[in-house]
PDB file of N, CA and C in Angstrom:
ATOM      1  N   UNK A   1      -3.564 -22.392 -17.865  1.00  0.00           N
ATOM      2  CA  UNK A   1      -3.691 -21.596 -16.661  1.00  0.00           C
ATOM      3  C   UNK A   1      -3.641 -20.107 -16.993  1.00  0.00           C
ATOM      4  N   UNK A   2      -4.219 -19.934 -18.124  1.00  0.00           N
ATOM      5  CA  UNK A   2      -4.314 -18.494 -18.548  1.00  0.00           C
ATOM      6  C   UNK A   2      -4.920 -17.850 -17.999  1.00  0.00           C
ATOM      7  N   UNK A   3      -5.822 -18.114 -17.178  1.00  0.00           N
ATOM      8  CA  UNK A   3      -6.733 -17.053 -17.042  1.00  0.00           C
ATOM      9  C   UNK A   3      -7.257 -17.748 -15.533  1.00  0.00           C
ATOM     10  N   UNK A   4      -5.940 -18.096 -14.829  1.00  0.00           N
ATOM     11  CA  UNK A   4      -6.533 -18.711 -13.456  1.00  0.00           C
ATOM     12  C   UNK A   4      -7.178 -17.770 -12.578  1.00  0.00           C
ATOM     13  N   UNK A   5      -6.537 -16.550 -12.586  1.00  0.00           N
ATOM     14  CA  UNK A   5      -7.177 -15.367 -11.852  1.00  0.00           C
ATOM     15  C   UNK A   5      -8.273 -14.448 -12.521  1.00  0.00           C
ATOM     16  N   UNK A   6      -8.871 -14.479 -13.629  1.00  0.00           N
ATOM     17  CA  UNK A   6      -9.854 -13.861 -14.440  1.00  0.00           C
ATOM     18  C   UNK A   6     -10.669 -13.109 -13.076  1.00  0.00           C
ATOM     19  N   UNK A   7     -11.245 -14.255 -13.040  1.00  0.00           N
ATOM     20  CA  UNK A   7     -12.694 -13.929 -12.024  1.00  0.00           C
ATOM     21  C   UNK A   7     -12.306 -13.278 -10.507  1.00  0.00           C
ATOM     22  N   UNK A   8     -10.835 -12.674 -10.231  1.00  0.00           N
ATOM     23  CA  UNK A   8     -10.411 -12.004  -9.472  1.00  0.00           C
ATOM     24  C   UNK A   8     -10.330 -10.556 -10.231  1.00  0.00           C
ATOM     25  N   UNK A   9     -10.341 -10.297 -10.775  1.00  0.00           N
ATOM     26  CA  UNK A   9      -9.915  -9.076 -11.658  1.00  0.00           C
ATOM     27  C   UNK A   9     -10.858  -7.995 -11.649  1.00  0.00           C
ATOM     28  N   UNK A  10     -10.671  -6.676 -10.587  1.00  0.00           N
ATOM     29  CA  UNK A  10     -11.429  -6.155 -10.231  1.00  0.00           C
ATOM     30  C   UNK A  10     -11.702  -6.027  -8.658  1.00  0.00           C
ATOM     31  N   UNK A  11     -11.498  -7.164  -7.981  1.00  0.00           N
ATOM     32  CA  UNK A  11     -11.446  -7.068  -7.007  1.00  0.00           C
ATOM     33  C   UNK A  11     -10.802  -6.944  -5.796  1.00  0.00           C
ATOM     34  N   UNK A  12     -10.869  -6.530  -5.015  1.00  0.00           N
ATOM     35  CA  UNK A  12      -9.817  -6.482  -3.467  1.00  0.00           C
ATOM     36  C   UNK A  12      -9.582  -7.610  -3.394  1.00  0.00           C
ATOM     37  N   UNK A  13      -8.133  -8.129  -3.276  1.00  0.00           N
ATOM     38  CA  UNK A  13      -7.895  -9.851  -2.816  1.00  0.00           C
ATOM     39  C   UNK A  13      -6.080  -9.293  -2.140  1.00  0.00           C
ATOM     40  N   UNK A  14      -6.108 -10.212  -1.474  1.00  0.00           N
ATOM     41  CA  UNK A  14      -4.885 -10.833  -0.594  1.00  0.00           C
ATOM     42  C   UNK A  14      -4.220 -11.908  -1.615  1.00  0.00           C
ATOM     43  N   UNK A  15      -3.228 -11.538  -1.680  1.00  0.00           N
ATOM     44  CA  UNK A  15      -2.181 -12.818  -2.477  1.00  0.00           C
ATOM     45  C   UNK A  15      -0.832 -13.031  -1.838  1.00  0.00           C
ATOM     46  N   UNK A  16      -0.868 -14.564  -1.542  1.00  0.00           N
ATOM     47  CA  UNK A  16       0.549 -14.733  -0.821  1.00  0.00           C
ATOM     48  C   UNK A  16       0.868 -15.366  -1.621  1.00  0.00           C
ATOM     49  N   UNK A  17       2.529 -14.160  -1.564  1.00  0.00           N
ATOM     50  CA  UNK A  17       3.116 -14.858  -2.690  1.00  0.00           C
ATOM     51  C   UNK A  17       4.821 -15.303  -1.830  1.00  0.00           C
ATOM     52  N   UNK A  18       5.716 -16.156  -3.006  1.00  0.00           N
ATOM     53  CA  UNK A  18       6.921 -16.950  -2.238  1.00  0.00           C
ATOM     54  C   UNK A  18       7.301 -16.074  -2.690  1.00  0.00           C
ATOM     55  N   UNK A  19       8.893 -15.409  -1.827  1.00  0.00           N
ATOM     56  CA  UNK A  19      10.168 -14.794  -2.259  1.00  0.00           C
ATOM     57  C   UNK A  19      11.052 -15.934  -1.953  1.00  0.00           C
ATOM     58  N   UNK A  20      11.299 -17.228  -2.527  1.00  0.00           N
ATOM     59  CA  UNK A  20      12.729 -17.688  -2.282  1.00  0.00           C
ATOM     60  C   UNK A  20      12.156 -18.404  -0.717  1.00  0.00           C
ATOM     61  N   UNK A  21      12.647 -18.097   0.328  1.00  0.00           N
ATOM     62  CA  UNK A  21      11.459 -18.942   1.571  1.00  0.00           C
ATOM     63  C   UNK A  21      10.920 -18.288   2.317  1.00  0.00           C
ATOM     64  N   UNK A  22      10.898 -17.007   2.168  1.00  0.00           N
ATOM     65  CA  UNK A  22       9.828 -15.857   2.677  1.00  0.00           C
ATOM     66  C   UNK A  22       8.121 -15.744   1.837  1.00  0.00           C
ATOM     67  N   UNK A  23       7.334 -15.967   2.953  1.00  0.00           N
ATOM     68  CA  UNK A  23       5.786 -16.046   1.997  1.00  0.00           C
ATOM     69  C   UNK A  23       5.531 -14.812   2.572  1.00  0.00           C
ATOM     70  N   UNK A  24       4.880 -13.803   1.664  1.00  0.00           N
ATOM     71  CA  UNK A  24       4.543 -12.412   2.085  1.00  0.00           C
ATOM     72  C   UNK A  24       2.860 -12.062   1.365  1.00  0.00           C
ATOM     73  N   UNK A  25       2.128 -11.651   2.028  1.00  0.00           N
ATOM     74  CA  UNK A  25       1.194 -11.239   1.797  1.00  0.00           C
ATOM     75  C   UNK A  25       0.942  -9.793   0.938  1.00  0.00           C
ATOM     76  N   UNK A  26       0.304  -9.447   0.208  1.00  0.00           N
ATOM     77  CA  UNK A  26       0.251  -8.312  -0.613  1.00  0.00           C
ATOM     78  C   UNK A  26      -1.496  -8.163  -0.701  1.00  0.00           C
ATOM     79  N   UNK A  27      -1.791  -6.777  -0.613  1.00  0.00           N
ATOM     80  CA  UNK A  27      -2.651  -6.681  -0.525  1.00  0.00           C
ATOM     81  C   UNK A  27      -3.349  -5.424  -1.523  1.00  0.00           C
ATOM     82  N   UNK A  28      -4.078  -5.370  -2.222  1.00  0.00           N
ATOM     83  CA  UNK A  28      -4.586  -4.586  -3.226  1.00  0.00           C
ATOM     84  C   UNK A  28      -5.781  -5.127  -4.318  1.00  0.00           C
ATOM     85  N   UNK A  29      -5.955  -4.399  -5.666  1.00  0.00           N
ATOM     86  CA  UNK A  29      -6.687  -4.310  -6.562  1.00  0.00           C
ATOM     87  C   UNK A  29      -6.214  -5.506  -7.850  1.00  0.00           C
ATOM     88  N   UNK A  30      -6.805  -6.405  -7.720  1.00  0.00           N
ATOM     89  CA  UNK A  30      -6.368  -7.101  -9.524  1.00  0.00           C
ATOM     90  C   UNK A  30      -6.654  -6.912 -10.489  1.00  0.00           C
ATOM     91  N   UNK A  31      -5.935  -6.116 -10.953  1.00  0.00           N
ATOM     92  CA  UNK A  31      -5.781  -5.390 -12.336  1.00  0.00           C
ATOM     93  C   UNK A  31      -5.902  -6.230 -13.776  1.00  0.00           C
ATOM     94  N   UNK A  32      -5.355  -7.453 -13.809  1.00  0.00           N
ATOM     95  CA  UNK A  32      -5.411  -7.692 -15.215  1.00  0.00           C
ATOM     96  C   UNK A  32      -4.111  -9.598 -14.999  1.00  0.00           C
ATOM     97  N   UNK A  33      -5.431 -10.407 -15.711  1.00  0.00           N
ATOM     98  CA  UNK A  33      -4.759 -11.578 -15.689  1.00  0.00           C
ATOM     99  C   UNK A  33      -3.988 -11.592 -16.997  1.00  0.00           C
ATOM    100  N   UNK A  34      -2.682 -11.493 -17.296  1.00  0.00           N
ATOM    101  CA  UNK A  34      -2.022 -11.974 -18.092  1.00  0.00           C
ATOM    102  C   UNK A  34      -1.264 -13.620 -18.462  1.00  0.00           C
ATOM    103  N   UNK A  35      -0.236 -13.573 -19.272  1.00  0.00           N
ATOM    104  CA  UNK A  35       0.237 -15.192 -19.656  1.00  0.00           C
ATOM    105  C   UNK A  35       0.661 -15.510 -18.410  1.00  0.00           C
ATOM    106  N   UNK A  36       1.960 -14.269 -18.441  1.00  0.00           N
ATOM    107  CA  UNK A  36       2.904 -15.530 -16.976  1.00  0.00           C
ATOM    108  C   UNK A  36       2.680 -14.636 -16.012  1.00  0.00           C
ATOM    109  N   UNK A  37       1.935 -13.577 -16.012  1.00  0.00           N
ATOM    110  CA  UNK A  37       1.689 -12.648 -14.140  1.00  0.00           C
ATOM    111  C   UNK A  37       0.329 -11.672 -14.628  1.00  0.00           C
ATOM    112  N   UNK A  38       0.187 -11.389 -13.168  1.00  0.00           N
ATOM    113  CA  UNK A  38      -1.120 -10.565 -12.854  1.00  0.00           C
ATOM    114  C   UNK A  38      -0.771  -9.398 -12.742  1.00  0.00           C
ATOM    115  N   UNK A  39      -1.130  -8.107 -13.156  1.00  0.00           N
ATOM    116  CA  UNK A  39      -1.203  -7.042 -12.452  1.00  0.00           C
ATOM    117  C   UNK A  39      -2.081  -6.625 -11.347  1.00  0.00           C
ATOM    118  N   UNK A  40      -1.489  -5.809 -10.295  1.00  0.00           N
ATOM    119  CA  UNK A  40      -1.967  -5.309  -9.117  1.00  0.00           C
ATOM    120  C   UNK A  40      -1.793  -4.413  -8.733  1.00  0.00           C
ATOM    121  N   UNK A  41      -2.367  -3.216  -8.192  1.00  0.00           N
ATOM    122  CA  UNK A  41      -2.530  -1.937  -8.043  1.00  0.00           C
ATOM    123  C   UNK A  41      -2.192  -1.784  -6.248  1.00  0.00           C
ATOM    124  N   UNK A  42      -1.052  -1.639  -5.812  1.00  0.00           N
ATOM    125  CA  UNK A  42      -1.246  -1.756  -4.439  1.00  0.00           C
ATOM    126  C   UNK A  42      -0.703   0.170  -4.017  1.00  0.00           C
ATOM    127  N   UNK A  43      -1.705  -0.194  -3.198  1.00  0.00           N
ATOM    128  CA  UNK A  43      -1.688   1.358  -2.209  1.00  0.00           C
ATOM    129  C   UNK A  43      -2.681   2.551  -3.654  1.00  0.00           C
ATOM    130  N   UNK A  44      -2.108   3.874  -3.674  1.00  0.00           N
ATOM    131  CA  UNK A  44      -2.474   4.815  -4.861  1.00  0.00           C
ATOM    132  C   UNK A  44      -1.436   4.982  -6.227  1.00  0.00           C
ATOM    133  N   UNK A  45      -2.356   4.215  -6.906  1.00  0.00           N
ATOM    134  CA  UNK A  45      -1.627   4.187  -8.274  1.00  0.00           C
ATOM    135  C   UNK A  45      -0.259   3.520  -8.598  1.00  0.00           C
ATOM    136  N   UNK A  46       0.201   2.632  -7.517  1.00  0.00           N
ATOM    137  CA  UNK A  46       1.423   1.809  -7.994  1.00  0.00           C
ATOM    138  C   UNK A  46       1.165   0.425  -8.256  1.00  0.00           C
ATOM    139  N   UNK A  47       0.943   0.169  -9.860  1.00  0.00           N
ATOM    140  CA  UNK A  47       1.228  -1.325 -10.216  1.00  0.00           C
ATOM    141  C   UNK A  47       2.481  -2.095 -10.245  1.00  0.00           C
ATOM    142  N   UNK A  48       1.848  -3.198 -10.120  1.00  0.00           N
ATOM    143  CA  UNK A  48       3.350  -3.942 -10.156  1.00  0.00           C
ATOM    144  C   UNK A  48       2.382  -5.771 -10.804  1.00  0.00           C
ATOM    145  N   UNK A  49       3.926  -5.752 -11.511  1.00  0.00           N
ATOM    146  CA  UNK A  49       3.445  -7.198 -12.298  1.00  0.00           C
ATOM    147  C   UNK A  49       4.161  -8.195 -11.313  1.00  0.00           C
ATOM    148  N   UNK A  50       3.592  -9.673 -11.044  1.00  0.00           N
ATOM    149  CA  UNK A  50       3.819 -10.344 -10.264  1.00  0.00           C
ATOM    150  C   UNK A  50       3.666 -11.897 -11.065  1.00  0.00           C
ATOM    151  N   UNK A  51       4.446 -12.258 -10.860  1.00  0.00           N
ATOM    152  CA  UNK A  51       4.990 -14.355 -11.998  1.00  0.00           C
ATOM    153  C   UNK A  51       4.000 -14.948 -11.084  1.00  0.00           C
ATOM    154  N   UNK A  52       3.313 -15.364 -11.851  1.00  0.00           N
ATOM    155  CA  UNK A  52       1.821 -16.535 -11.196  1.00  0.00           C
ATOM    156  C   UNK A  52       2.796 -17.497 -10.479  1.00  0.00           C
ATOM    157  N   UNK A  53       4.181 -18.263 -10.950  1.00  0.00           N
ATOM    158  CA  UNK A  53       4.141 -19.280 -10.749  1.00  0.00           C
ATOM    159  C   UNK A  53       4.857 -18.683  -8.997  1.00  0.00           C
ATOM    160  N   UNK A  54       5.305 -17.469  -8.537  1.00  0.00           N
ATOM    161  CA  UNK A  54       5.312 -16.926  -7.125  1.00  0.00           C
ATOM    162  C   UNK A  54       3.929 -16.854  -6.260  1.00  0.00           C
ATOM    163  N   UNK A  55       3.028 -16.879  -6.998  1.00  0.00           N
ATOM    164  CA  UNK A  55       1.259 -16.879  -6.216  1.00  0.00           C
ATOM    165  C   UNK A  55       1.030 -18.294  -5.157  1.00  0.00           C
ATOM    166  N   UNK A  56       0.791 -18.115  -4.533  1.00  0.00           N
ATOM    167  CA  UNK A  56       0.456 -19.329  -3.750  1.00  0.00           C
ATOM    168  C   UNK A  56      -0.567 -19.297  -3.262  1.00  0.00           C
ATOM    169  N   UNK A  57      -1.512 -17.964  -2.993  1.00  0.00           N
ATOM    170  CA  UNK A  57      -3.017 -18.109  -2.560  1.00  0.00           C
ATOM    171  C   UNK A  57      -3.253 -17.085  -3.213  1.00  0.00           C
ATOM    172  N   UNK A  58      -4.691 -16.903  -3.668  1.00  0.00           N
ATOM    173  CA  UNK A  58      -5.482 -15.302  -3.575  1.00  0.00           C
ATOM    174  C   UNK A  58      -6.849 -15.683  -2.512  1.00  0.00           C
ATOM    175  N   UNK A  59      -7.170 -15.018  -2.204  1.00  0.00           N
ATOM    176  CA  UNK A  59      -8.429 -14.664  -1.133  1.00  0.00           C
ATOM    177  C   UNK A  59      -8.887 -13.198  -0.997  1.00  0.00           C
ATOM    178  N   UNK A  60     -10.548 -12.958  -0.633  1.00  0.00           N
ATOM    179  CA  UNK A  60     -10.753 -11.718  -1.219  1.00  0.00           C
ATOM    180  C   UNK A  60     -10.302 -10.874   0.177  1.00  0.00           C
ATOM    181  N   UNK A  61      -9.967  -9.731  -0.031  1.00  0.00           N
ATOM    182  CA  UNK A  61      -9.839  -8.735   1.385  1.00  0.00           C
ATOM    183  C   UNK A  61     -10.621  -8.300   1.812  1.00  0.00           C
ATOM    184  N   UNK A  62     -11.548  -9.141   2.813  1.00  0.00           N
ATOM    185  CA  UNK A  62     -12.826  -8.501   3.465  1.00  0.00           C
ATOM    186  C   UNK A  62     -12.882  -6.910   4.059  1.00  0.00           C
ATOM    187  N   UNK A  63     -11.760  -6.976   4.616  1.00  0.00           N
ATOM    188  CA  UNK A  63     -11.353  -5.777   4.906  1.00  0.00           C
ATOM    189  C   UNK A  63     -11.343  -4.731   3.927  1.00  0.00           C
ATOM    190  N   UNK A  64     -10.756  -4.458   2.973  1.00  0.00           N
ATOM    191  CA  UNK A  64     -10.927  -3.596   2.354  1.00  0.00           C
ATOM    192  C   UNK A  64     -12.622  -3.211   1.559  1.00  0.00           C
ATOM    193  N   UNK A  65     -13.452  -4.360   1.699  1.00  0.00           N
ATOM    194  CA  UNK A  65     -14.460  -4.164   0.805  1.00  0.00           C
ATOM    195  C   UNK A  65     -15.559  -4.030   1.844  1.00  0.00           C
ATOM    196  N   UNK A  66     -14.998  -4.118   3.380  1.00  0.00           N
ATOM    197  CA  UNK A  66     -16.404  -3.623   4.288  1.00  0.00           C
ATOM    198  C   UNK A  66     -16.305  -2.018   4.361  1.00  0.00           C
ATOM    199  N   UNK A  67     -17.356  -1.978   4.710  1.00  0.00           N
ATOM    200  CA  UNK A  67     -18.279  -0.137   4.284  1.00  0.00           C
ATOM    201  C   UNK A  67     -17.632   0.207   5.621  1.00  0.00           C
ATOM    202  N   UNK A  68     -17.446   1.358   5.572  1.00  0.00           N
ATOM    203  CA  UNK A  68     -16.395   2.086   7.065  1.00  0.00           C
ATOM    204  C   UNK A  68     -17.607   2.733   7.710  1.00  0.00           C
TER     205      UNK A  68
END
């Protein structure tokens, strides 16, 4: 499962992820599939690494990628 998110990488996506029994949505840029987490670029210039095995969906953010 190395590279489950590859073909996200680059793009605007939505990822809900678990805190414990809170599911929270995050929304930004996928930066880079690594071993055990993804990087993601949310808001201007703040990454943050995130444990795949907390991922529970990705889906792309239509929203962010329609033309204003």
């Amino acid at each position: 499962m190395t590279e489950a998110f590859n073909a996200w990488v680059g793009r605007e996506v939505i990822l809900q992820v678990a805190l414990g029994d809170i599911k929270v949505p995050l929304r930004g840029r996928l930066l880079k599939d690594g071993d055990e987490t993804v990087r993601m670029r949310i808001g201007e210039g703040w990454d943050v690494d995130i444990y795949k095995v907390m991922i529970l969906a990705v889906e792309q953010d239509v929203v962010a990628t329609r033309p204003a």
